[in-house]
Protein backbone atom coordinates (compact mmCIF):
# COMPACT_ATOMS: atom_id res chain seq x y z
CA UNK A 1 -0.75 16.24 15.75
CA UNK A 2 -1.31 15.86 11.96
CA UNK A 3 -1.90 12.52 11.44
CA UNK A 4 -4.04 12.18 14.60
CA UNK A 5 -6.33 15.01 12.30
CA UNK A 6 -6.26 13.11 9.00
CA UNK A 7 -7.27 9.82 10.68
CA UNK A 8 -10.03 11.20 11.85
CA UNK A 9 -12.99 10.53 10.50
CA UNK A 10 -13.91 12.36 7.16
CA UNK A 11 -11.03 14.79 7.07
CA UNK A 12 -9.37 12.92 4.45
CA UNK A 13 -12.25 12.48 2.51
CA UNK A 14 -12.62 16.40 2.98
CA UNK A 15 -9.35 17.46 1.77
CA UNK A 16 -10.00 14.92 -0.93
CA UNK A 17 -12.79 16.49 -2.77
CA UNK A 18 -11.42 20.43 -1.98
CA UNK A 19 -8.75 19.42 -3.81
CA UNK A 20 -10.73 17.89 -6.87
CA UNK A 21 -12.70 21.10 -6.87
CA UNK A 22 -10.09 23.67 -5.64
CA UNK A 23 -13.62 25.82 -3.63
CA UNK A 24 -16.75 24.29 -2.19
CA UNK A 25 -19.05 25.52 0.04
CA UNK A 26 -20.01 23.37 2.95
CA UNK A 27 -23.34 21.74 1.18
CA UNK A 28 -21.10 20.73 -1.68
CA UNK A 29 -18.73 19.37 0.90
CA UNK A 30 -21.59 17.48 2.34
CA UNK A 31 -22.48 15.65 -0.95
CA UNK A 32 -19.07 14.57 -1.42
CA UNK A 33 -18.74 12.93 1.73
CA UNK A 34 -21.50 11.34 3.71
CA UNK A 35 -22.29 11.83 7.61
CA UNK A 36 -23.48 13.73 9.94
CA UNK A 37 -23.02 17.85 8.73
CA UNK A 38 -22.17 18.61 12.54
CA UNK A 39 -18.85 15.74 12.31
CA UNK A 40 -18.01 17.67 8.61
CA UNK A 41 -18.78 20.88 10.34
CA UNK A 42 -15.88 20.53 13.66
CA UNK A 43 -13.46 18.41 10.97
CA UNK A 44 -13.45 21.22 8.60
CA UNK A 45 -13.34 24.18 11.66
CA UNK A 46 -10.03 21.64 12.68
CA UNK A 47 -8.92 21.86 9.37
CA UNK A 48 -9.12 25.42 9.60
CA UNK A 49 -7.62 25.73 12.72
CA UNK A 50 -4.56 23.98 11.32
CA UNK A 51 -3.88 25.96 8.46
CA UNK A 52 -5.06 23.14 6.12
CA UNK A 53 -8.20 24.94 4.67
CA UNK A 54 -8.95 28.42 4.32
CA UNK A 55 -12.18 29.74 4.32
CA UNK A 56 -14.38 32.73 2.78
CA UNK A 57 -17.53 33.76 3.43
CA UNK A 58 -19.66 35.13 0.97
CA UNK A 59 -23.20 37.30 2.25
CA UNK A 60 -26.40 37.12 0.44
CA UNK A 61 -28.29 38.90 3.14
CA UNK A 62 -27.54 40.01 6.70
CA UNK A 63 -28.93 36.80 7.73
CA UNK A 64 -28.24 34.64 4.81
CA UNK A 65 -24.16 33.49 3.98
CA UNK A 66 -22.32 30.80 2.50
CA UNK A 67 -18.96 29.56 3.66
CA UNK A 68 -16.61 28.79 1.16
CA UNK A 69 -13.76 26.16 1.59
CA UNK A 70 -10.73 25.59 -0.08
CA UNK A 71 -7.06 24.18 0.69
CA UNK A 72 -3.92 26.03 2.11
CA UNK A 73 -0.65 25.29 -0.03
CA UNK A 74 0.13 23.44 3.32
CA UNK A 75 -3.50 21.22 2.59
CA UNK A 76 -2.32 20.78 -0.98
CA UNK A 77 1.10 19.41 1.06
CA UNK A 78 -0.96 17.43 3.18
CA UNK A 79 -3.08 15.79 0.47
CA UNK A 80 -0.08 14.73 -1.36
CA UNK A 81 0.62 12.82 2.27
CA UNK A 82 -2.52 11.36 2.19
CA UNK A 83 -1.50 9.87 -1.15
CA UNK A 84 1.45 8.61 -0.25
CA UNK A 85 -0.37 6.85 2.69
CA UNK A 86 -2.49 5.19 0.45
CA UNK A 87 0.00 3.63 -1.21
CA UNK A 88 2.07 2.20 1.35
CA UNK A 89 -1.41 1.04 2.63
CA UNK A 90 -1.72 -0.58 -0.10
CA UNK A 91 1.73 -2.22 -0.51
CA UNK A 92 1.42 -3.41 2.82
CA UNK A 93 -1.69 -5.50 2.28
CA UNK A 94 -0.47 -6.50 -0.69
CA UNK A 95 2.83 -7.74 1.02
CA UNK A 96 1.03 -9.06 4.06
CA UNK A 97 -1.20 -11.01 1.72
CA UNK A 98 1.00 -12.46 -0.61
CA UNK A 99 2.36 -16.33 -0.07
CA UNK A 100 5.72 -17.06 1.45
């Protein structure tokens, strides 16, 4: 299920930054959000696996590539839901905290 991915931990904080920087590879993933690279690593093959990111490799050497990440037009869909969560997050602990 969707939202069950983007609660999960980092994968909003993925799509965030792909879609402040349209490409990155996974080490410029990795500075954007902090933890463990193997947690990034399965969120963004999840990601991947549900047509949220795409991804391109690019080969320096036969042993030696770079994997390039970057969102669907369904991510770019998605983030804009992650947006709108935000603010009804917000609106809710603004409601819940405000004086009868």
């Amino acid at each position: 299920m969707l939202l069950k991915l983007i609660a999960k931990t980092h994968a909003s904080e993925i799509i965030k930054s792909l879609e402040k920087n349209d490409e990155l590879h996974f080490g410029g993933i990795c500075k954007y959000v902090e933890g463990h690279k193997n947690s990034i690593n399965r969120i963004l093959q999840e990601l991947y696996d549900e047509g949220i990111v795409e991804k391109r490799e690019e080969n320096y050497s036969p042993k030696i590539s770079k994997s390039y990440y970057k969102l669907t037009d369904f991510g770019k869909e998605v983030s804009k839901i992650i947006d709108q969560l935000e603010v009804l997050e917000h609106r809710y602990y603004e409601a819940k905290n405000k004086p009868l």
